[in-house]
C-alpha atoms as a PDB file:
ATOM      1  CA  UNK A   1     158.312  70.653  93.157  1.00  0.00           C
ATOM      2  CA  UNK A   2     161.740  72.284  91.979  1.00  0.00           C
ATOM      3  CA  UNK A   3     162.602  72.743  88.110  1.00  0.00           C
ATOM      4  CA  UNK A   4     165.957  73.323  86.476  1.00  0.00           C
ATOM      5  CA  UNK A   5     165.018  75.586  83.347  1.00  0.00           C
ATOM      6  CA  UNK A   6     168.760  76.164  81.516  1.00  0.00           C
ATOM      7  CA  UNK A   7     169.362  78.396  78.864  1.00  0.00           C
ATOM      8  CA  UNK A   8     172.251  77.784  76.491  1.00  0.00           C
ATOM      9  CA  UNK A   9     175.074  80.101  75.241  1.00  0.00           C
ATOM     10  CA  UNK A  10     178.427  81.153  75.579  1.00  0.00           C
ATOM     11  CA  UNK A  11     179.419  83.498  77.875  1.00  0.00           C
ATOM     12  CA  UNK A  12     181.345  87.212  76.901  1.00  0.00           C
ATOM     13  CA  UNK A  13     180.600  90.216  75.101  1.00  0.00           C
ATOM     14  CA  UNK A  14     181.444  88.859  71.951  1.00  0.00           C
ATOM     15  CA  UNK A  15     178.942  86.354  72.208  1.00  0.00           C
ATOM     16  CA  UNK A  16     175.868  88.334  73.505  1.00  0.00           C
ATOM     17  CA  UNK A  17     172.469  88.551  70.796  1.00  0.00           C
ATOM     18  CA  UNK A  18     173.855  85.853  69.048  1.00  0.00           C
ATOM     19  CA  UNK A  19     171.684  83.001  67.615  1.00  0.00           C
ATOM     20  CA  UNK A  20     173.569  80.389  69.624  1.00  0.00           C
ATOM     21  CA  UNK A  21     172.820  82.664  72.638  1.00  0.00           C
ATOM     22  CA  UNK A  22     168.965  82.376  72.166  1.00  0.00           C
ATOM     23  CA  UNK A  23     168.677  80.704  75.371  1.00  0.00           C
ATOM     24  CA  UNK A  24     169.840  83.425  77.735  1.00  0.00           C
ATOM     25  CA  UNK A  25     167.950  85.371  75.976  1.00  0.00           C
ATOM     26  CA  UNK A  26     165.027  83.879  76.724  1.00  0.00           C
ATOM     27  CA  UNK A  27     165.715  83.256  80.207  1.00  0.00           C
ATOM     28  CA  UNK A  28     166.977  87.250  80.810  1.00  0.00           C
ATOM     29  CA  UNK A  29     163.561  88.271  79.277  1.00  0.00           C
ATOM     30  CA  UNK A  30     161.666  85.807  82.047  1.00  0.00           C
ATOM     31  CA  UNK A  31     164.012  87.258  84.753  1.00  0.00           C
ATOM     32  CA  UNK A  32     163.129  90.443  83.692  1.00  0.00           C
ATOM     33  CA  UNK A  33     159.077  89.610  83.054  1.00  0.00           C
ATOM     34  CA  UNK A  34     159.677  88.732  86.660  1.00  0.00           C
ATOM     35  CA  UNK A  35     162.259  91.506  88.487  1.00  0.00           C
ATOM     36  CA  UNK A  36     164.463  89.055  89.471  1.00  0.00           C
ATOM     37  CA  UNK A  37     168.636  89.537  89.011  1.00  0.00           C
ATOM     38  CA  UNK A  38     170.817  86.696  87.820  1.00  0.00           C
ATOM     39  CA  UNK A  39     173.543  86.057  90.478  1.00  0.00           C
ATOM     40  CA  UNK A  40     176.868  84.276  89.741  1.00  0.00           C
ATOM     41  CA  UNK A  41     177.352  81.310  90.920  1.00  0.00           C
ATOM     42  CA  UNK A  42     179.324  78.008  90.519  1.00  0.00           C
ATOM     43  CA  UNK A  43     179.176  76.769  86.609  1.00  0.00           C
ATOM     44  CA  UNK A  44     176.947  79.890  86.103  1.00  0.00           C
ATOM     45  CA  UNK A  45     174.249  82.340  86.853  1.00  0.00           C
ATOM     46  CA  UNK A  46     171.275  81.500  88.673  1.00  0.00           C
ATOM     47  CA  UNK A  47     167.875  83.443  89.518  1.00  0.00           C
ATOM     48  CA  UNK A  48     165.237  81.787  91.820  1.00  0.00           C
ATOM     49  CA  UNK A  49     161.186  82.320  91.819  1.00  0.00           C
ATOM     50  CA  UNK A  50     158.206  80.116  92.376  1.00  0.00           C
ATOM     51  CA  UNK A  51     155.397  79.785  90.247  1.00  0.00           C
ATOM     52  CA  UNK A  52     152.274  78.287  91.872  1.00  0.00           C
ATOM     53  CA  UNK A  53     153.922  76.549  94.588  1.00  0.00           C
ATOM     54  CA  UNK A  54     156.452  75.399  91.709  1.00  0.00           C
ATOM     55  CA  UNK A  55     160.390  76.210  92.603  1.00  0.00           C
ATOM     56  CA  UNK A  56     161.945  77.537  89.400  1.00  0.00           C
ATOM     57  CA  UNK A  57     166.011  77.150  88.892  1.00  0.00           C
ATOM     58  CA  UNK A  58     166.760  79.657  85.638  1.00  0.00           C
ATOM     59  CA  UNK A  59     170.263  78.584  84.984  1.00  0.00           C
ATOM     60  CA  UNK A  60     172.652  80.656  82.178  1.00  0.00           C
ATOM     61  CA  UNK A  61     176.031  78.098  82.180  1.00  0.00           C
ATOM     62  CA  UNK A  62     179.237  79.709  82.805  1.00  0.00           C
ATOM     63  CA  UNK A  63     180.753  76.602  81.003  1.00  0.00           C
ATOM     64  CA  UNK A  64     180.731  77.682  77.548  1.00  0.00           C
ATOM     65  CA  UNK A  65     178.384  75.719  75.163  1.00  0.00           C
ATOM     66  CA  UNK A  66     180.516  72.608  74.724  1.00  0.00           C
ATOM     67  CA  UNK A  67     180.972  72.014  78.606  1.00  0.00           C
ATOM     68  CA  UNK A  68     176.850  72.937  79.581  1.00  0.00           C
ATOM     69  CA  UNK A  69     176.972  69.441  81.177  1.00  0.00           C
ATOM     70  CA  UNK A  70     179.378  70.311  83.851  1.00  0.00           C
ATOM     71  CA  UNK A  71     176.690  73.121  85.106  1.00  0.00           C
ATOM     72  CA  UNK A  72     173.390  71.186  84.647  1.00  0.00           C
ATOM     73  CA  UNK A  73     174.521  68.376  86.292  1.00  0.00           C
ATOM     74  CA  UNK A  74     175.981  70.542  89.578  1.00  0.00           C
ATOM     75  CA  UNK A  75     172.449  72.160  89.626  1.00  0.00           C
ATOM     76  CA  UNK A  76     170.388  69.146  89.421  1.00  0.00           C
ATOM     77  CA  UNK A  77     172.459  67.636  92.051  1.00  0.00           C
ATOM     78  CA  UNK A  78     172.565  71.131  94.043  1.00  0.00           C
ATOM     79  CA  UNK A  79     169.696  71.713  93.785  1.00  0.00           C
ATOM     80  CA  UNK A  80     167.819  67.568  94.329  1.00  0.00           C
ATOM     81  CA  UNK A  81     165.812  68.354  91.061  1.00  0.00           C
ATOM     82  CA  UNK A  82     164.642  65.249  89.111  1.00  0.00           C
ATOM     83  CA  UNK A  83     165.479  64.573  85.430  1.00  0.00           C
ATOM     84  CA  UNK A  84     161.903  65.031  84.455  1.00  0.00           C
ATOM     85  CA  UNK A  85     161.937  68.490  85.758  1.00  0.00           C
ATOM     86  CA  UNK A  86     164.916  69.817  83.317  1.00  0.00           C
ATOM     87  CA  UNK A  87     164.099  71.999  80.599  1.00  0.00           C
ATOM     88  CA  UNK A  88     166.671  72.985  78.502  1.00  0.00           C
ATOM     89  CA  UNK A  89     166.082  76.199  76.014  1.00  0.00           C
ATOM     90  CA  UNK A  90     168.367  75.554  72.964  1.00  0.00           C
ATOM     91  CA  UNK A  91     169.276  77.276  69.342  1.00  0.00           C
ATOM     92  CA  UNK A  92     167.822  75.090  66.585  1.00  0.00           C
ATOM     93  CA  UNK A  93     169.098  75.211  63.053  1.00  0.00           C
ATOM     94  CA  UNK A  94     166.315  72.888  61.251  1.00  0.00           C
ATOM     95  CA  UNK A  95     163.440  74.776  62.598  1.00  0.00           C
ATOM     96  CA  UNK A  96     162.912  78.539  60.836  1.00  0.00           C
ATOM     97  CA  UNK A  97     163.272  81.703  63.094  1.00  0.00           C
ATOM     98  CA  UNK A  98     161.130  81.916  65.271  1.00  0.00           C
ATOM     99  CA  UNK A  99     159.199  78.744  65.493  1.00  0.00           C
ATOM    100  CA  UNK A 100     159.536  76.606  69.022  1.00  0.00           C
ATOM    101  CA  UNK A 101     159.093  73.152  69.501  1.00  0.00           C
ATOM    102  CA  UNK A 102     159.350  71.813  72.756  1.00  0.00           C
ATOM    103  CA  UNK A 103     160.652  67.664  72.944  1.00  0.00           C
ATOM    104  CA  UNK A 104     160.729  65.275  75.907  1.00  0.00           C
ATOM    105  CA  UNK A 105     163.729  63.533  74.307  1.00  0.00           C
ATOM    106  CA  UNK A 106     165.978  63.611  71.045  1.00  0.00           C
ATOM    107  CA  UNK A 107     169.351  63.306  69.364  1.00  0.00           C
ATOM    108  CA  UNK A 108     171.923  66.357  69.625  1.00  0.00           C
ATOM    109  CA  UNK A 109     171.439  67.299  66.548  1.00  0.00           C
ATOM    110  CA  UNK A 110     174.925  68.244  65.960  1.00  0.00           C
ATOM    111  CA  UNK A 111     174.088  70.993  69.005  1.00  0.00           C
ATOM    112  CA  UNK A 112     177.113  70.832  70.889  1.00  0.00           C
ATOM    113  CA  UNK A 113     175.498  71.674  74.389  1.00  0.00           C
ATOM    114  CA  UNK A 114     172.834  69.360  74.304  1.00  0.00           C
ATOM    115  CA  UNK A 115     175.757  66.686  73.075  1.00  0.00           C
ATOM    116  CA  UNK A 116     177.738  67.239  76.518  1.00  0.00           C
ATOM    117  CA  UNK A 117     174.914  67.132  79.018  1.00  0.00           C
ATOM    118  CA  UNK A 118     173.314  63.790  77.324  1.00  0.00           C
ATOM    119  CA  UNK A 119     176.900  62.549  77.532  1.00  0.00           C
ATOM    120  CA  UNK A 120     177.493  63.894  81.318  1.00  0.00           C
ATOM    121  CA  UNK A 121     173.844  62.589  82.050  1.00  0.00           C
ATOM    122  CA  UNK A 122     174.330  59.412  80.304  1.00  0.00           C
ATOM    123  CA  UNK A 123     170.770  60.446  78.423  1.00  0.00           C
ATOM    124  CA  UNK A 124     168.999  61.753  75.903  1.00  0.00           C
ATOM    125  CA  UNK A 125     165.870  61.561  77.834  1.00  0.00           C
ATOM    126  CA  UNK A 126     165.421  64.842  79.171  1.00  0.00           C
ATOM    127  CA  UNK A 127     163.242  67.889  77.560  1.00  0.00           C
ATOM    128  CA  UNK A 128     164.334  70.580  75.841  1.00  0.00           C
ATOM    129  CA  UNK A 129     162.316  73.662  74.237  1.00  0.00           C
ATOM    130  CA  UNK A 130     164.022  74.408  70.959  1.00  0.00           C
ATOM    131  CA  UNK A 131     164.342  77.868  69.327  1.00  0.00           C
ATOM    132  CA  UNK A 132     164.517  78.135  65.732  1.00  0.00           C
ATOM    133  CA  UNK A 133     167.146  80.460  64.462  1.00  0.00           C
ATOM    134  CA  UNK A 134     166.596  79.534  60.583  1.00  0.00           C
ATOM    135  CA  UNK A 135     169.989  78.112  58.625  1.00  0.00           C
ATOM    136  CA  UNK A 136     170.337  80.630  55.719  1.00  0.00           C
ATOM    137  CA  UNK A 137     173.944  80.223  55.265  1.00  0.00           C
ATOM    138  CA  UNK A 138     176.322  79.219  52.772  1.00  0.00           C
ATOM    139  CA  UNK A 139     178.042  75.771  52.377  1.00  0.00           C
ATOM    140  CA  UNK A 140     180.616  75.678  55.174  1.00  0.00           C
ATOM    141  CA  UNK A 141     179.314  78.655  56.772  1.00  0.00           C
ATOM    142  CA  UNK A 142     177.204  77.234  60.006  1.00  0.00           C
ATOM    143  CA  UNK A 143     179.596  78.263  62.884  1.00  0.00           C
ATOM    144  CA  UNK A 144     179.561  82.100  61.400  1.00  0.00           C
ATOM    145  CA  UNK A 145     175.792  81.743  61.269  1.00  0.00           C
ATOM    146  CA  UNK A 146     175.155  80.561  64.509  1.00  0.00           C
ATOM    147  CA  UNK A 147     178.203  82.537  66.035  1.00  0.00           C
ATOM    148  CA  UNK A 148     176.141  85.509  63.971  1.00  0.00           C
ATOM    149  CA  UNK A 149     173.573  87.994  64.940  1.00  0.00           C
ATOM    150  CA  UNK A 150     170.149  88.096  64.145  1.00  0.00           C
ATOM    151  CA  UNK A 151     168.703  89.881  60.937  1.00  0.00           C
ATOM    152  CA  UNK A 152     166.725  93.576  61.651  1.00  0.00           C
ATOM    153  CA  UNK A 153     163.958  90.636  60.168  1.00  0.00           C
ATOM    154  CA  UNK A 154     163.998  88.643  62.655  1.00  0.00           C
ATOM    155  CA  UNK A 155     164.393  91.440  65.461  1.00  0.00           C
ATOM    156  CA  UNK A 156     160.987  92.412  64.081  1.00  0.00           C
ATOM    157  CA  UNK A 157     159.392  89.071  65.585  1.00  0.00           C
ATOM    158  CA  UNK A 158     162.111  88.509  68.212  1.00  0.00           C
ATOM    159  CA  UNK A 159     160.250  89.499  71.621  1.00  0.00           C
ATOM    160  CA  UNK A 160     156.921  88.004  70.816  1.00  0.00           C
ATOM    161  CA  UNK A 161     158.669  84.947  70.413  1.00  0.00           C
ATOM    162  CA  UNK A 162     160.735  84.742  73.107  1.00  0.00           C
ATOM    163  CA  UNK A 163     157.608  85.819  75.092  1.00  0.00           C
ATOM    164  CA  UNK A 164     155.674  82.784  73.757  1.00  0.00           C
ATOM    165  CA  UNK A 165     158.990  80.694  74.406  1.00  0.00           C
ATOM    166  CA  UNK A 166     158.545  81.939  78.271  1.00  0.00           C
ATOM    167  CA  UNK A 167     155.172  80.898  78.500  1.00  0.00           C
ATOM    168  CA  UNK A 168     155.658  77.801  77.245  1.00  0.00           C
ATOM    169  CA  UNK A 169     158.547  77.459  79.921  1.00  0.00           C
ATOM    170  CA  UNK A 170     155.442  78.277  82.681  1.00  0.00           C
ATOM    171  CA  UNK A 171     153.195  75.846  81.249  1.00  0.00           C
ATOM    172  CA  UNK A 172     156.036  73.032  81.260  1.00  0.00           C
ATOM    173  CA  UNK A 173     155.927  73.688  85.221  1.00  0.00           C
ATOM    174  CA  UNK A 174     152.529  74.028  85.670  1.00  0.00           C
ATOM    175  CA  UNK A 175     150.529  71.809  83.378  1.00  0.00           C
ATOM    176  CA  UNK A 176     153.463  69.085  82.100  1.00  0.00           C
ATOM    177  CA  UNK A 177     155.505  68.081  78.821  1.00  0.00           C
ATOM    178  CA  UNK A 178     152.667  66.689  77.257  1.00  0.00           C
ATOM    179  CA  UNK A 179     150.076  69.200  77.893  1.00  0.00           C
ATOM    180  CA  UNK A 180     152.643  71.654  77.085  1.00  0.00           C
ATOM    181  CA  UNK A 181     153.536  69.937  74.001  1.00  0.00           C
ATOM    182  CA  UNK A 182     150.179  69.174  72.958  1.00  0.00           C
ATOM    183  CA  UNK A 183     149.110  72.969  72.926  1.00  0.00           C
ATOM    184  CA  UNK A 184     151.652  75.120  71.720  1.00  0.00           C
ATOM    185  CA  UNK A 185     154.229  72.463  69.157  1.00  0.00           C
ATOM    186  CA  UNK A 186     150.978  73.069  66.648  1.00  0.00           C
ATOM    187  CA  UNK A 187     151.274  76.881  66.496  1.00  0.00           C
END
């Protein structure tokens, strides 16, 4: 079985540690957990592993945020992996720092990424693990926030939970959505 794990953000140095980038951030730290190198390819960078028997696709889009479609849907089709085994890892402003929630369907949200690939996939029903990144900002002031870096607060919690956000990544592939859902969206 072959998964398609994407992490969303914007490629360039003046976009890396931002909030919106949380989700190559979580997928560098599960490269890393796991010594394997990203390696650019078409619509982004890629890293291969197998868990279990379980083919793992980590994919960091190339596309820029607003165009993410473009390189799930190459991937997928690369790659022959099945819409129920795509897990995207997004920034989520309605959810405080830190807290992840992982969904087998939902709206955009506003969430520009997740916007394109529903359109380019033609659905909404695909999973994503979402990242809280808090919305303490002014009226008007959302793109600076999420275009912003994280607070030395939040840095203070920031690898233990992107290392829960990895594991939950592991137990999607292993054990399911629902399993998956069932034991970590209480915590």
């Amino acid at each position: 079985m072959k998964y398609l794990i994407v992490g969303l953000g914007n490629i360039g140095d003046e976009y890396a540690g931002t909030r919106h980038n949380i989700g190559f951030r979580v997928l560098d730290a599960f490269a890393k957990a796991s010594n394997l190198v990203f390696k650019d390819g078409r619509y982004g960078f890629t890293a291969q592993t197998s868990i279990k028997g379980r083919q793992l696709v980590l994919l960091k889009p190339s596309t820029y945020m607003n165009l993410s479609g473009n390189a799930v849907r190459y991937w997928m089709q690369q790659e022959k992996i099945p819409l129920e085994n795509l897990l995207v890892v997004v920034d989520d402003l309605s959810l405080p720092f830190g807290q992840l929630r992982m969904k087998g369907k939902g709206s955009d949200a506003g969430h520009n990424g997740l916007k394109h690939i529903a359109q380019i996939l033609g659905t909404q029903e695909y999973a994503r693990l979402r990242f809280g990144i808090g919305n303490d900002y002014p009226r008007g002031g959302q793109v600076d926030f999420v275009l912003g870096h994280f607070t030395d607060e939040d840095m203070k919690t920031m690898d233990e939970r992107v290392a829960q956000a990895v594991e939950m990544i592991k137990s999607f592939c292993l054990a399911g959505l629902e399993i998956t859902m069932n034991q970590y969206n209480k915590k």
